[in-house]
Protein backbone atom coordinates (compact mmCIF):
# COMPACT_ATOMS: atom_id res chain seq x y z
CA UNK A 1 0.00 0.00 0.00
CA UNK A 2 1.25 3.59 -0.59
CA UNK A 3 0.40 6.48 0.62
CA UNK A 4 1.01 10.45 0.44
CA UNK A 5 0.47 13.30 2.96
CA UNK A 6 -2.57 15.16 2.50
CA UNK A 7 -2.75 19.15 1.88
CA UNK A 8 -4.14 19.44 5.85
CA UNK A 9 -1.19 17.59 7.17
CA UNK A 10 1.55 19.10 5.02
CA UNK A 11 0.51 22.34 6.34
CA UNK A 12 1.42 21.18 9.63
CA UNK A 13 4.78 19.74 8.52
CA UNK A 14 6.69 22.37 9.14
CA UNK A 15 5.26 23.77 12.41
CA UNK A 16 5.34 20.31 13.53
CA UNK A 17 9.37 19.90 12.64
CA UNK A 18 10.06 23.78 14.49
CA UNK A 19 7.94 22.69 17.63
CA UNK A 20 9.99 19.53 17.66
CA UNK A 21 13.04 20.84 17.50
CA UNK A 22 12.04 23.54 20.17
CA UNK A 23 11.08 20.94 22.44
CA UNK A 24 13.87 19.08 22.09
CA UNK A 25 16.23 22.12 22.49
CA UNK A 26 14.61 23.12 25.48
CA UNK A 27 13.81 19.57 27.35
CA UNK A 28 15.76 20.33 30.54
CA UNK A 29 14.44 23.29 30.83
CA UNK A 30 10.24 21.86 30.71
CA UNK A 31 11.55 19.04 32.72
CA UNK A 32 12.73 22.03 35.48
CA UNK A 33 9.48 23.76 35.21
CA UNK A 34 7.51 20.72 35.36
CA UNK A 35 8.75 19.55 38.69
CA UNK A 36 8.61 23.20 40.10
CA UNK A 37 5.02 22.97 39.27
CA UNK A 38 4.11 19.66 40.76
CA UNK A 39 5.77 20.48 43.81
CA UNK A 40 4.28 24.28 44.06
């Protein structure tokens, strides 16, 4: 079976990709903020 990407979900592609790599950039720092807010 093959398939392709639909117009919706490229559009997302690329926002997807740049919130990904933010994330990823910027784990420690979520991780930090996380457990300052569960123990708040």
């Amino acid at each position: 079976m093959e398939s392709t990407m639909t117009a919706h979900a490229a559009e997302l592609d690329e926002p997807l990709h740049a919130w990904s790599a933010w994330a990823a950039k910027h784990r420690s720092k979520v991780a930090e903020a996380r457990r300052a807010y569960d123990f708040a």
